[in-house]
Structures are given as structure tokens and as C-alpha cells.
PDB file of N, CA and C in Angstrom:
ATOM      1  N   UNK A   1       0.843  -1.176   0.000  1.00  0.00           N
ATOM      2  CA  UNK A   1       0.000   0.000   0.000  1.00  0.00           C
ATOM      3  C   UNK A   1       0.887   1.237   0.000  1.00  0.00           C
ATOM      4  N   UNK A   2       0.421   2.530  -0.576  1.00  0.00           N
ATOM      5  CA  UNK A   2       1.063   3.603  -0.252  1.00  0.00           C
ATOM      6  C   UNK A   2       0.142   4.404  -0.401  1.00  0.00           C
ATOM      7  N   UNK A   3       0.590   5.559   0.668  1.00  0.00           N
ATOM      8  CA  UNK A   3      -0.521   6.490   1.342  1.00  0.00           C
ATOM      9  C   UNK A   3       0.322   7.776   1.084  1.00  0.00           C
ATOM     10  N   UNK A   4      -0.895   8.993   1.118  1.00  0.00           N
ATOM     11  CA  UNK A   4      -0.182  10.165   0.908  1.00  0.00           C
ATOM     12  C   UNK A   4      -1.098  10.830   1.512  1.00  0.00           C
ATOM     13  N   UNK A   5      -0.369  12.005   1.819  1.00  0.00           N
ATOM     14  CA  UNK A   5      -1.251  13.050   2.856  1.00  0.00           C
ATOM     15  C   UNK A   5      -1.279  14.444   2.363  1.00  0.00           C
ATOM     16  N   UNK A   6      -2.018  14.593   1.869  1.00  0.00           N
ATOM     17  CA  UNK A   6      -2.303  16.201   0.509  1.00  0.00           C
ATOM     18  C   UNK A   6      -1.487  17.266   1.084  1.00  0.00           C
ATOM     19  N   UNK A   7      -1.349  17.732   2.841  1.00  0.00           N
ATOM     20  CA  UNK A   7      -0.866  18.515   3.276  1.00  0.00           C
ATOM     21  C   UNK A   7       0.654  18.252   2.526  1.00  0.00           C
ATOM     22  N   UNK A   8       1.001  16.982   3.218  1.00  0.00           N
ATOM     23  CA  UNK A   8       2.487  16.953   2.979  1.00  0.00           C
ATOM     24  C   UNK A   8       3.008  16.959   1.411  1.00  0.00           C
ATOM     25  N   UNK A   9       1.639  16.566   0.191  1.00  0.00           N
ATOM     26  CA  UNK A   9       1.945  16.632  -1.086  1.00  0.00           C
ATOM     27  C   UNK A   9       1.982  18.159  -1.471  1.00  0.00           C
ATOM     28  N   UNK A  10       1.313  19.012  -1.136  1.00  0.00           N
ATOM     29  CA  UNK A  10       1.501  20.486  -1.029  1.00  0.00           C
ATOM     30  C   UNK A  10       2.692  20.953  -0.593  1.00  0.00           C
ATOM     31  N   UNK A  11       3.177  20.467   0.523  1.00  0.00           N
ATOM     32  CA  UNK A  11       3.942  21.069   0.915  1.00  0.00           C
ATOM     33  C   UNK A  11       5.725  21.191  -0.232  1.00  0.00           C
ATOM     34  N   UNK A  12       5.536  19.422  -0.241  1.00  0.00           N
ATOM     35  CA  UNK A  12       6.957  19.210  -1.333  1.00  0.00           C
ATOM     36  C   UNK A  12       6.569  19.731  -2.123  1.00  0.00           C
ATOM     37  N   UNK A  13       5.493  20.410  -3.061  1.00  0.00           N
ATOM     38  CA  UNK A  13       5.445  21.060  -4.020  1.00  0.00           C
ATOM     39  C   UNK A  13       5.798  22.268  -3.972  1.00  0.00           C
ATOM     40  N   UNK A  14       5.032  22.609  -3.347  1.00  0.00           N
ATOM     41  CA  UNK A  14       5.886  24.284  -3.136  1.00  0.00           C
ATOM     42  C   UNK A  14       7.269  24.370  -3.039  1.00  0.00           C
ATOM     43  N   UNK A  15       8.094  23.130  -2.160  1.00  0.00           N
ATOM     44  CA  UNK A  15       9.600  23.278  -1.486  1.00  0.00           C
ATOM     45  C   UNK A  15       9.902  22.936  -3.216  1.00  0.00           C
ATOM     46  N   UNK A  16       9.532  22.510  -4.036  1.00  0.00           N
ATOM     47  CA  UNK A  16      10.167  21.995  -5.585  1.00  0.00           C
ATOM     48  C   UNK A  16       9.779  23.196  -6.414  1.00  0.00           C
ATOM     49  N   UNK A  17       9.274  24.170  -6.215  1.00  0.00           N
ATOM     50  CA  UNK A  17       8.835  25.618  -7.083  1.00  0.00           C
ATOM     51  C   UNK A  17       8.180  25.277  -7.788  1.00  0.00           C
ATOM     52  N   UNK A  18       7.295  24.142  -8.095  1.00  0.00           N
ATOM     53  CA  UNK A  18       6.845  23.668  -9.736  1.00  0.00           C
ATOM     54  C   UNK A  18       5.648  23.864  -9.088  1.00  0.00           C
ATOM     55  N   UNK A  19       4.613  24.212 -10.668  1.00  0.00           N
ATOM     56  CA  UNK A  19       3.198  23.693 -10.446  1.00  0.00           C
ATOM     57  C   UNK A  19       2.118  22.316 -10.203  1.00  0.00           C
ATOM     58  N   UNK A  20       3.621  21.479 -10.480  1.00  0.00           N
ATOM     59  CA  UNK A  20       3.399  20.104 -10.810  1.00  0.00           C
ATOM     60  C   UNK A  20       3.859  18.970  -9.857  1.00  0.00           C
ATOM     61  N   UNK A  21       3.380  17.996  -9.136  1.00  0.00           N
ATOM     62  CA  UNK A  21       4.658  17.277  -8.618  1.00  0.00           C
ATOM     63  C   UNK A  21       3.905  15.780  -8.319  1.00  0.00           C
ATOM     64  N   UNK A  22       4.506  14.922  -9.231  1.00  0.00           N
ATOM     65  CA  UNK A  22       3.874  13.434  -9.605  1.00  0.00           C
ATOM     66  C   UNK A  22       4.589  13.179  -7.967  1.00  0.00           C
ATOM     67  N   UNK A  23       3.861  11.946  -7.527  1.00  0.00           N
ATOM     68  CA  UNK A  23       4.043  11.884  -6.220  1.00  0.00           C
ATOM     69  C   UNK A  23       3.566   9.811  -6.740  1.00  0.00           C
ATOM     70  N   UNK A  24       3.460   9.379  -7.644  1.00  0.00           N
ATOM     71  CA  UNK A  24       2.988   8.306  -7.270  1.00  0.00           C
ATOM     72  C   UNK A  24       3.029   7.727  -9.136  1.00  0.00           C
ATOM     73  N   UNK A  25       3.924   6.949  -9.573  1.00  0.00           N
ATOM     74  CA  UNK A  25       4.342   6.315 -10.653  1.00  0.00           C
ATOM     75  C   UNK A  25       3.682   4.793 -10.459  1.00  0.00           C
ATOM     76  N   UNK A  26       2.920   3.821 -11.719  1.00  0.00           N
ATOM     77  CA  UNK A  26       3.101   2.687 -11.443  1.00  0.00           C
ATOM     78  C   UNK A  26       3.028   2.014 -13.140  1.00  0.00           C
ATOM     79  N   UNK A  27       2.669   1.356 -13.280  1.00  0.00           N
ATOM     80  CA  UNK A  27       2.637   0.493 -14.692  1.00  0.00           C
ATOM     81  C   UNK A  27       1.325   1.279 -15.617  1.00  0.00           C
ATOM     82  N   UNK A  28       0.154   1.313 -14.801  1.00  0.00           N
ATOM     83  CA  UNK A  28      -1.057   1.924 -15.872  1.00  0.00           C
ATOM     84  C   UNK A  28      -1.010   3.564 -16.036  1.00  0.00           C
ATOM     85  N   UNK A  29      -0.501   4.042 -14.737  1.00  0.00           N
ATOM     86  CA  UNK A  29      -1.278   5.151 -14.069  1.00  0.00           C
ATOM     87  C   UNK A  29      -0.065   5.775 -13.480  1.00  0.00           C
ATOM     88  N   UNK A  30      -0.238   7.275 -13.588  1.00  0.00           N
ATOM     89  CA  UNK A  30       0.263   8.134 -12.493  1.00  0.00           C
ATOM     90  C   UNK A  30      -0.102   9.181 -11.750  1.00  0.00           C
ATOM     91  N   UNK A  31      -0.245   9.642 -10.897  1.00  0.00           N
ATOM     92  CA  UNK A  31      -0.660  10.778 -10.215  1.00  0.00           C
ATOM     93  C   UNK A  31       0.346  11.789  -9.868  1.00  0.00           C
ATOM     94  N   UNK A  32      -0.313  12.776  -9.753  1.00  0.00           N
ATOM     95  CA  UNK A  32       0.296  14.006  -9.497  1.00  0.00           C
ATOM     96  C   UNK A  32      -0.826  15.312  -8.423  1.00  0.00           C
ATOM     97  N   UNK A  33      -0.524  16.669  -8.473  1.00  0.00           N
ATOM     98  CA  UNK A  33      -0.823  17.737  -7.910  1.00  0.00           C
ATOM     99  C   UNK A  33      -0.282  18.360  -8.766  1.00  0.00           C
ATOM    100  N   UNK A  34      -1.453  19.060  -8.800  1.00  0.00           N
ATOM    101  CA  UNK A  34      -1.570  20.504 -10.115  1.00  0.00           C
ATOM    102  C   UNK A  34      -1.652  21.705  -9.208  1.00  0.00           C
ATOM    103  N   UNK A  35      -0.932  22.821  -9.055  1.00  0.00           N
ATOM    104  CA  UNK A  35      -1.668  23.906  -8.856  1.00  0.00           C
ATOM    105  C   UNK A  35      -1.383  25.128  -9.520  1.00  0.00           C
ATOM    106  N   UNK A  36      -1.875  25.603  -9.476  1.00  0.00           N
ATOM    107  CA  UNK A  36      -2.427  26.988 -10.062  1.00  0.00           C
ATOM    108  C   UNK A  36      -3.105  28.174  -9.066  1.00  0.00           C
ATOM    109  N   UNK A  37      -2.129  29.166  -8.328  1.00  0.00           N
ATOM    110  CA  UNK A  37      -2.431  30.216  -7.876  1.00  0.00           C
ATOM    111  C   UNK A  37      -3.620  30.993  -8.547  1.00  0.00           C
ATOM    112  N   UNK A  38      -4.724  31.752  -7.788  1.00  0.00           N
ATOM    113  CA  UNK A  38      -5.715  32.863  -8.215  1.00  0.00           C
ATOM    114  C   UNK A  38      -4.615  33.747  -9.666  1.00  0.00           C
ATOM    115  N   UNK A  39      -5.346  33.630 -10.494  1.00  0.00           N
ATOM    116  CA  UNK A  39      -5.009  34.724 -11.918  1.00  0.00           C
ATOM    117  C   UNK A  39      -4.007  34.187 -12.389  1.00  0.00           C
ATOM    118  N   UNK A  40      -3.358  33.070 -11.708  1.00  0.00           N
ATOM    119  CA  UNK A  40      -1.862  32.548 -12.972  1.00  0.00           C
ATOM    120  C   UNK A  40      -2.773  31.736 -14.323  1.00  0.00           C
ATOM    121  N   UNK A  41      -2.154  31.840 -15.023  1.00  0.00           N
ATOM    122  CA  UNK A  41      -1.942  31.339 -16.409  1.00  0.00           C
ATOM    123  C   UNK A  41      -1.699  29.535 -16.423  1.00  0.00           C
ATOM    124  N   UNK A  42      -2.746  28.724 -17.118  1.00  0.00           N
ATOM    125  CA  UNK A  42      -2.261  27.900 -17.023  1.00  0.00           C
ATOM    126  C   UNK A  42      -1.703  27.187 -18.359  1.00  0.00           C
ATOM    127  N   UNK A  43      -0.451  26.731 -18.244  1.00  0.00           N
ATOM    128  CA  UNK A  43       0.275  26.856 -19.258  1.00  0.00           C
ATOM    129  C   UNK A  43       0.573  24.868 -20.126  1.00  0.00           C
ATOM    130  N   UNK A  44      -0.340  24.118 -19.525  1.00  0.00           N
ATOM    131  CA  UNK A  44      -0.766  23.218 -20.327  1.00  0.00           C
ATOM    132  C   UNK A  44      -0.718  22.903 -21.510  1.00  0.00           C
ATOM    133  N   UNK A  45      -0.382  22.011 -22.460  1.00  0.00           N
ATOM    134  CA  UNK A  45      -0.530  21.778 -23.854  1.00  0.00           C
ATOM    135  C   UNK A  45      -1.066  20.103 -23.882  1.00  0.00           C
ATOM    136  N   UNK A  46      -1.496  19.668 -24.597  1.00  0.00           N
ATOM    137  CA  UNK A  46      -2.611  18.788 -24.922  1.00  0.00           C
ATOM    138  C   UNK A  46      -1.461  17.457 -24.564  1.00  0.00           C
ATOM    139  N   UNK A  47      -2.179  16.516 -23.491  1.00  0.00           N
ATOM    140  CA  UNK A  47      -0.699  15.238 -23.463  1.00  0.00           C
ATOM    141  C   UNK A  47      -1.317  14.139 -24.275  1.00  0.00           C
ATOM    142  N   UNK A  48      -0.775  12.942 -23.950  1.00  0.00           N
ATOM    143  CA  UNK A  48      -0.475  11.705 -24.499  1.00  0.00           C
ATOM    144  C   UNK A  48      -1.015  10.424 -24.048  1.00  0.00           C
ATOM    145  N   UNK A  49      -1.704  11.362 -23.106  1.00  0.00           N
ATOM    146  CA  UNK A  49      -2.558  10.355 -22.228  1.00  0.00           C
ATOM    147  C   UNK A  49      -3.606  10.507 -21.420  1.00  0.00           C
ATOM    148  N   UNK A  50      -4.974   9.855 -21.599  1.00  0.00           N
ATOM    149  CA  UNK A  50      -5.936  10.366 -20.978  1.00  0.00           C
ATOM    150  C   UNK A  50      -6.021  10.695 -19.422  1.00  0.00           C
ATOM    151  N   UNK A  51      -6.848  11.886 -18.938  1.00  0.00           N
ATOM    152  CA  UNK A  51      -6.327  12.333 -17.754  1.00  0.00           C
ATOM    153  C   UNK A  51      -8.064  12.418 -17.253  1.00  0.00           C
ATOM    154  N   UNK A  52      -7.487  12.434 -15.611  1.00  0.00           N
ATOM    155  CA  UNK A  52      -8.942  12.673 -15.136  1.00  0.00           C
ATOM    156  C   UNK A  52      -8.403  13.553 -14.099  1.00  0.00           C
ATOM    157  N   UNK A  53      -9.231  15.047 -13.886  1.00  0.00           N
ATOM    158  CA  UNK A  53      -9.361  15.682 -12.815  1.00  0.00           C
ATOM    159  C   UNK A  53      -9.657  15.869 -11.673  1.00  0.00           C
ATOM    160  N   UNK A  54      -9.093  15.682 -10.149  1.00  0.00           N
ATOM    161  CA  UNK A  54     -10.200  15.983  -9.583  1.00  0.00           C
ATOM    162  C   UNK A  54     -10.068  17.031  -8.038  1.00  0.00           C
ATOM    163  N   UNK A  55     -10.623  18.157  -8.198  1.00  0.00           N
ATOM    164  CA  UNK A  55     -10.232  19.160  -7.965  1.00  0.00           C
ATOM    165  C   UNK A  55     -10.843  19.364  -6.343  1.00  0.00           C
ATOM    166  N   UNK A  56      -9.365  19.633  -5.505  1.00  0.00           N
ATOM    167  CA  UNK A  56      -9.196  19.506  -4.015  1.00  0.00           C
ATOM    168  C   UNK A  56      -9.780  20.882  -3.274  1.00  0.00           C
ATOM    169  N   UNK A  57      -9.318  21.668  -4.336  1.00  0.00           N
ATOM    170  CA  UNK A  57      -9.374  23.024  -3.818  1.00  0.00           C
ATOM    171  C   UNK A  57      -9.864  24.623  -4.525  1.00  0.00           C
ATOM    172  N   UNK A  58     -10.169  24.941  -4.335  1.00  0.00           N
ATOM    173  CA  UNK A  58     -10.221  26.424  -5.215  1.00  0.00           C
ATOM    174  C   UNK A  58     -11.699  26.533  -5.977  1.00  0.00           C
ATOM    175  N   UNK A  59     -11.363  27.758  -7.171  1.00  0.00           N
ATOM    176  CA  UNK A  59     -12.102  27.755  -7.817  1.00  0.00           C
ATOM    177  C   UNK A  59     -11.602  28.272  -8.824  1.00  0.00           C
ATOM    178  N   UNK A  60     -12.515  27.940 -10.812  1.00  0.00           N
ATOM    179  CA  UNK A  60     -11.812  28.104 -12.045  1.00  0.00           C
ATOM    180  C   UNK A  60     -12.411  27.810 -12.574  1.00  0.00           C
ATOM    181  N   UNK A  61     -12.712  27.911 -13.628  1.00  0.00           N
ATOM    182  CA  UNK A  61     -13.135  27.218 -15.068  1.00  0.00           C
ATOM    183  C   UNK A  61     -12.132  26.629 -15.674  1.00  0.00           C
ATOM    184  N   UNK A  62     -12.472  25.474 -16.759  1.00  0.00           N
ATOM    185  CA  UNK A  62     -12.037  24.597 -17.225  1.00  0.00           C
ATOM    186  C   UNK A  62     -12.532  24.527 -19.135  1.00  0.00           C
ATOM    187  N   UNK A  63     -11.697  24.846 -19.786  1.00  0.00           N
ATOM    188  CA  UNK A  63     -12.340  24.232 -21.455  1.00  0.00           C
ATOM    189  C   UNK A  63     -11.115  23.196 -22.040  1.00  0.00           C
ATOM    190  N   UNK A  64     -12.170  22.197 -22.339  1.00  0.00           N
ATOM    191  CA  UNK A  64     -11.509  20.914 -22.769  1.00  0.00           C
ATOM    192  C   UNK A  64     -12.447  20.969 -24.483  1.00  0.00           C
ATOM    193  N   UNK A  65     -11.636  20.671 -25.385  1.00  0.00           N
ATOM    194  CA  UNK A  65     -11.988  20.842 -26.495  1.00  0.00           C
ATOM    195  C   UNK A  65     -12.899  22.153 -27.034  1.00  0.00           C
ATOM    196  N   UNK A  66     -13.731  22.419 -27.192  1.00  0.00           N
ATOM    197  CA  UNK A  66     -14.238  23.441 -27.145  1.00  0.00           C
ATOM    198  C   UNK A  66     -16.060  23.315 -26.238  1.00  0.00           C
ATOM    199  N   UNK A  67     -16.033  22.503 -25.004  1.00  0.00           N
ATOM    200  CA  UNK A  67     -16.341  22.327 -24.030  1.00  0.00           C
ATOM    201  C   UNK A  67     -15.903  23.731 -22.744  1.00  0.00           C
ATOM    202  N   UNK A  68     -16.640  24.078 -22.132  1.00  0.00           N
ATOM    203  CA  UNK A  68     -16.066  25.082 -20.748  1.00  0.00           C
ATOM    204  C   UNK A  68     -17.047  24.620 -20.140  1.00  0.00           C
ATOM    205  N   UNK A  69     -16.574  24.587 -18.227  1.00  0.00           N
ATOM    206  CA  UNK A  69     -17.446  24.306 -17.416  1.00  0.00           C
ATOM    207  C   UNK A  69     -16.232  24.857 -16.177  1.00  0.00           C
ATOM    208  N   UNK A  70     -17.266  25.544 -15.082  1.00  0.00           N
ATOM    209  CA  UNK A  70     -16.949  25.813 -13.830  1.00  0.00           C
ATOM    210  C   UNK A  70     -16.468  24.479 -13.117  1.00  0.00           C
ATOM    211  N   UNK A  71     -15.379  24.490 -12.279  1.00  0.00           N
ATOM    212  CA  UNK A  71     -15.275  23.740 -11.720  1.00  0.00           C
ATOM    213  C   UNK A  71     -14.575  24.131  -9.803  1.00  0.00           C
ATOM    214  N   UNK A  72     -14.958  23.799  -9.103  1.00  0.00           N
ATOM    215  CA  UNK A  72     -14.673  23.771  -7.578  1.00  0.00           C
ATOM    216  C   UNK A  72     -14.439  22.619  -6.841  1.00  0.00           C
ATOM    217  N   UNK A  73     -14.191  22.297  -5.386  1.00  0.00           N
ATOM    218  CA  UNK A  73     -13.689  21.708  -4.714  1.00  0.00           C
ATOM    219  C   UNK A  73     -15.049  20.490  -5.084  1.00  0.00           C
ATOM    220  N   UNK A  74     -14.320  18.840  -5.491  1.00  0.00           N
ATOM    221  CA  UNK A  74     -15.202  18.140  -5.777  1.00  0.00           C
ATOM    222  C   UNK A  74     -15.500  17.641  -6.878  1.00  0.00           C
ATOM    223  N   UNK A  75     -15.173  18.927  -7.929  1.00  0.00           N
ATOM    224  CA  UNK A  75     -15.320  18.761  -9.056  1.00  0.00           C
ATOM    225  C   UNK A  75     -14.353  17.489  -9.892  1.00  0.00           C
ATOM    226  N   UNK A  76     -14.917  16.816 -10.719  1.00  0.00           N
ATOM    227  CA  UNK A  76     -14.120  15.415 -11.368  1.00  0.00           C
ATOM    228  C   UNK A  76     -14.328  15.825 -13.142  1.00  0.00           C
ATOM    229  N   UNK A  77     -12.846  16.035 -14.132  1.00  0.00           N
ATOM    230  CA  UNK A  77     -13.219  16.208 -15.047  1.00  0.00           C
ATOM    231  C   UNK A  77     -12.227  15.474 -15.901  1.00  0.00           C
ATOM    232  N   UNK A  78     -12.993  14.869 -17.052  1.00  0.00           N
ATOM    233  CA  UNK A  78     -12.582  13.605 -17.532  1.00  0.00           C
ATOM    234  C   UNK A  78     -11.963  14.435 -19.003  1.00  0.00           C
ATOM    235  N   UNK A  79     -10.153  14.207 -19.307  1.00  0.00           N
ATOM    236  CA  UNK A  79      -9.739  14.750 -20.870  1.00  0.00           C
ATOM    237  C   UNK A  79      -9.337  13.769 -21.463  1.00  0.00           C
ATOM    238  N   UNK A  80     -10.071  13.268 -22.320  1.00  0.00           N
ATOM    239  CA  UNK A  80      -9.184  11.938 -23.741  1.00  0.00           C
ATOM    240  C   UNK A  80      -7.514  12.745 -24.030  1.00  0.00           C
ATOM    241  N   UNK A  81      -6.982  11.646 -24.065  1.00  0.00           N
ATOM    242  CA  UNK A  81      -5.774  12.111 -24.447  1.00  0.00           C
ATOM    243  C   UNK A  81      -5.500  12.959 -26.249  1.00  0.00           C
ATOM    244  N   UNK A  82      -5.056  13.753 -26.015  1.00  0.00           N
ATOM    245  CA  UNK A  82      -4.605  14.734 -27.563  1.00  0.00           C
ATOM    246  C   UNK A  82      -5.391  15.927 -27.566  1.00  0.00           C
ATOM    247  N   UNK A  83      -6.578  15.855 -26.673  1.00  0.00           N
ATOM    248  CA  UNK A  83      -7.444  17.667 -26.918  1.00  0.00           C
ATOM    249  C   UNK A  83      -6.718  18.433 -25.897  1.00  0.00           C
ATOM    250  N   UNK A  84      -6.669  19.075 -26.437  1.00  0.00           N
ATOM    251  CA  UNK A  84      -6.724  20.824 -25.924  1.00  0.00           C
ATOM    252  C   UNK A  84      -7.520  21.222 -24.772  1.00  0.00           C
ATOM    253  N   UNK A  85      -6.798  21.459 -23.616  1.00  0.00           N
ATOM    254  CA  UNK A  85      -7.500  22.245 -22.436  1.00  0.00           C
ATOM    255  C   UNK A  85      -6.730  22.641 -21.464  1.00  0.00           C
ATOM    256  N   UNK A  86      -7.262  23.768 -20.721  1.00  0.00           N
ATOM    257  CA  UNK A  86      -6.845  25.018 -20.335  1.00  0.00           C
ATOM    258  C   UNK A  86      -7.946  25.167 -19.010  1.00  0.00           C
ATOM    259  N   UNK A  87      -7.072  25.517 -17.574  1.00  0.00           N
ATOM    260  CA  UNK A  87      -8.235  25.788 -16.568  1.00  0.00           C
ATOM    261  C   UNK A  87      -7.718  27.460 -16.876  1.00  0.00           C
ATOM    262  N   UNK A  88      -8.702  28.178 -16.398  1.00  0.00           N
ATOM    263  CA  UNK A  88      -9.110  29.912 -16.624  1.00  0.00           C
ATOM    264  C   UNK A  88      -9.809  30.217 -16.188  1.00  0.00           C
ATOM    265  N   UNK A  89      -9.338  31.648 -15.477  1.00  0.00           N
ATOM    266  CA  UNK A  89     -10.604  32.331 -14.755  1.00  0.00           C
ATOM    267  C   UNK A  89     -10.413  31.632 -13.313  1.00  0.00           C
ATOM    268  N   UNK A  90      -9.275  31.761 -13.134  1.00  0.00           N
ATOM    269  CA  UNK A  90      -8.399  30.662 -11.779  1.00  0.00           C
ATOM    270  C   UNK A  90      -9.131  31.855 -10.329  1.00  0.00           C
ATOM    271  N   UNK A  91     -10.400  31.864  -9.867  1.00  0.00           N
ATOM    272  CA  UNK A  91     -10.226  32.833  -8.826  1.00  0.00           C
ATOM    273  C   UNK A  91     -10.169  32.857  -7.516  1.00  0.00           C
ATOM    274  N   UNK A  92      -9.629  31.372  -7.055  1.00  0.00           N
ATOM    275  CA  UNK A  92      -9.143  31.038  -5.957  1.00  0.00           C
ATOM    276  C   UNK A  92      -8.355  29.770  -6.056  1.00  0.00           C
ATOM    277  N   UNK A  93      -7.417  29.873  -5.479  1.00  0.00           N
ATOM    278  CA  UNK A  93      -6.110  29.109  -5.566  1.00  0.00           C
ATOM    279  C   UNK A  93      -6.531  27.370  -5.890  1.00  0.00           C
ATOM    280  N   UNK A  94      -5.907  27.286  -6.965  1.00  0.00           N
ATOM    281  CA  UNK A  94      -6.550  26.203  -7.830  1.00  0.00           C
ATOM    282  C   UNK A  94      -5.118  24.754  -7.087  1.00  0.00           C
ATOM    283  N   UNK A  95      -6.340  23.949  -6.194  1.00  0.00           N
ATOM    284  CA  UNK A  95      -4.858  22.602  -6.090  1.00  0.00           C
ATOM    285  C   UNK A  95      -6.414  21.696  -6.525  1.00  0.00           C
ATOM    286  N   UNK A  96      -5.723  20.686  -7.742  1.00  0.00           N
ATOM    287  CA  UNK A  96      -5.959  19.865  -8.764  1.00  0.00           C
ATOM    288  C   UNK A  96      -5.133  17.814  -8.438  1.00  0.00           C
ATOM    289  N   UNK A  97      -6.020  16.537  -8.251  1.00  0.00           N
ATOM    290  CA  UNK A  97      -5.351  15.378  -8.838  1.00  0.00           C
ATOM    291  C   UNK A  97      -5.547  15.029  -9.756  1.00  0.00           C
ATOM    292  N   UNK A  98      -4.143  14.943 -10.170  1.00  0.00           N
ATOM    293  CA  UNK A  98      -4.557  14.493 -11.424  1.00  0.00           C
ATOM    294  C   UNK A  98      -4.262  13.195 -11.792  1.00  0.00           C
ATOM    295  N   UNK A  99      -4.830  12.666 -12.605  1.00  0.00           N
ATOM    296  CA  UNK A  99      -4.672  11.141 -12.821  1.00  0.00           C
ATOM    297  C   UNK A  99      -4.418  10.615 -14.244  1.00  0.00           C
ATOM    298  N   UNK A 100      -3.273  10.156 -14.950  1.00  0.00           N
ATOM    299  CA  UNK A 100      -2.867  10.101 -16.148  1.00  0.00           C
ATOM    300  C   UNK A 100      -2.470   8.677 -16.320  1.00  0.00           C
ATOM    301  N   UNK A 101      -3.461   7.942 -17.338  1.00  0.00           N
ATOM    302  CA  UNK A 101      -3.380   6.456 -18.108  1.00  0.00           C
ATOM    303  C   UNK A 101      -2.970   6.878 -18.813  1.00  0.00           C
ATOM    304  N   UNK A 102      -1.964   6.126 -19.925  1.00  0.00           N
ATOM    305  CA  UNK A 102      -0.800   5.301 -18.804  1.00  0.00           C
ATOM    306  C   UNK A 102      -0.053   6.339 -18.406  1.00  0.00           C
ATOM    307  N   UNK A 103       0.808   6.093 -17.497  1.00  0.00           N
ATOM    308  CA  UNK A 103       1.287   7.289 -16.853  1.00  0.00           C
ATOM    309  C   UNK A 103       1.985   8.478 -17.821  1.00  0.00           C
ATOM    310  N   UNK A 104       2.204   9.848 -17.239  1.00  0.00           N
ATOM    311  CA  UNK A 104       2.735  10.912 -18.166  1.00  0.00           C
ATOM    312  C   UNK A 104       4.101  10.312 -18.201  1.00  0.00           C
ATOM    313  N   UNK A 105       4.570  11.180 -19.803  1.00  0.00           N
ATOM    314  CA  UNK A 105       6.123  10.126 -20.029  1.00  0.00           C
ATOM    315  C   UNK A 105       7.076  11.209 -19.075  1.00  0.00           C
TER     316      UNK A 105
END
């Protein structure tokens, strides 16, 4: 088993400066923590592998293909791998899991 504790996944993220920080590699799947401060830019480009969202904290909108939808704490949002999407309109500090079959390269 392996366990993780969001505080402490926040925390190494910040201590690593990135917006990003995979915390959990295996054969299908990988996970990570996304965040995105109120008004930053999110600077995303379309991956290689289907991803599912599911959002811990904050508030933002989200457009996945030419799809947009609000999303907040709770929120679960499903991207096929190769489209285009972008969270925006970030207006409270956006922390994001994310979940990527098969894992991001």
C-alpha cells in the first residue's frame, strides 16, 4: 500500500517551485498535484494520455476541447488524451489530482 497526505503533497510542491509534482508512478497510471495560484496562467498543452481531474481546492473554469465548465472543490473532469485544455478564470487558488493512463512520459 502507499498512502499520501495532501498537506504533505503540497507542501513538497511548493519546497520543488513547480506547479506540478507526480508523487505516485506505477505500470497503468500516475498521479500528481496541479496547482495553479488565483489569476496565474495555465500553461498546459494537450498530453499523451488520458487524464482525469479531480479538484481539491479552489475555484476556475475549465475548457476541454471546445467544451467550458466551472469547476470547484469536488469537481471530477474527464480529458481523452490529444485535446486541448486550459483551466481559466483561476479565482481562488486552484490545487488539482490528477490522474494520467498510462502514466505521463
Amino acid at each position: 500500500m502507499k498512502a499520501f497526505r495532501l498537506d504533505d503533497l503540497e507542501a513538497e510542491r511548493a519546497a520543488n517551485e513547480g506547479a506540478y509534482l507526480q508523487f505516485l508512478r506505477e505500470r497503468n497510471m500516475s498521479v500528481g498535484l496541479y496547482a495553479l495560484d488565483a489569476g496565474a496562467p495555465d500553461p498546459q498543452q494537450p498530453h499523451k494520455q488520458d487524464e482525469v481531474y479531480f479538484v481539491v481546492s479552489g475555484r476556475a473554469s475549465i475548457t476541454v476541447g471546445l467544451e467550458t465548465t466551472e469547476v470547484a472543490r469536488g469537481s471530477v473532469v474527464y480529458v481523452p488524451a490529444g485535446v486541448a485544455h486550459k483551466f481559466h478564470h483561476v479565482s481562488e487558488d486552484l490545487r488539482v489530482l490528477v490522474v494520467f493512463s498510462p502514466p505521463e512520459a
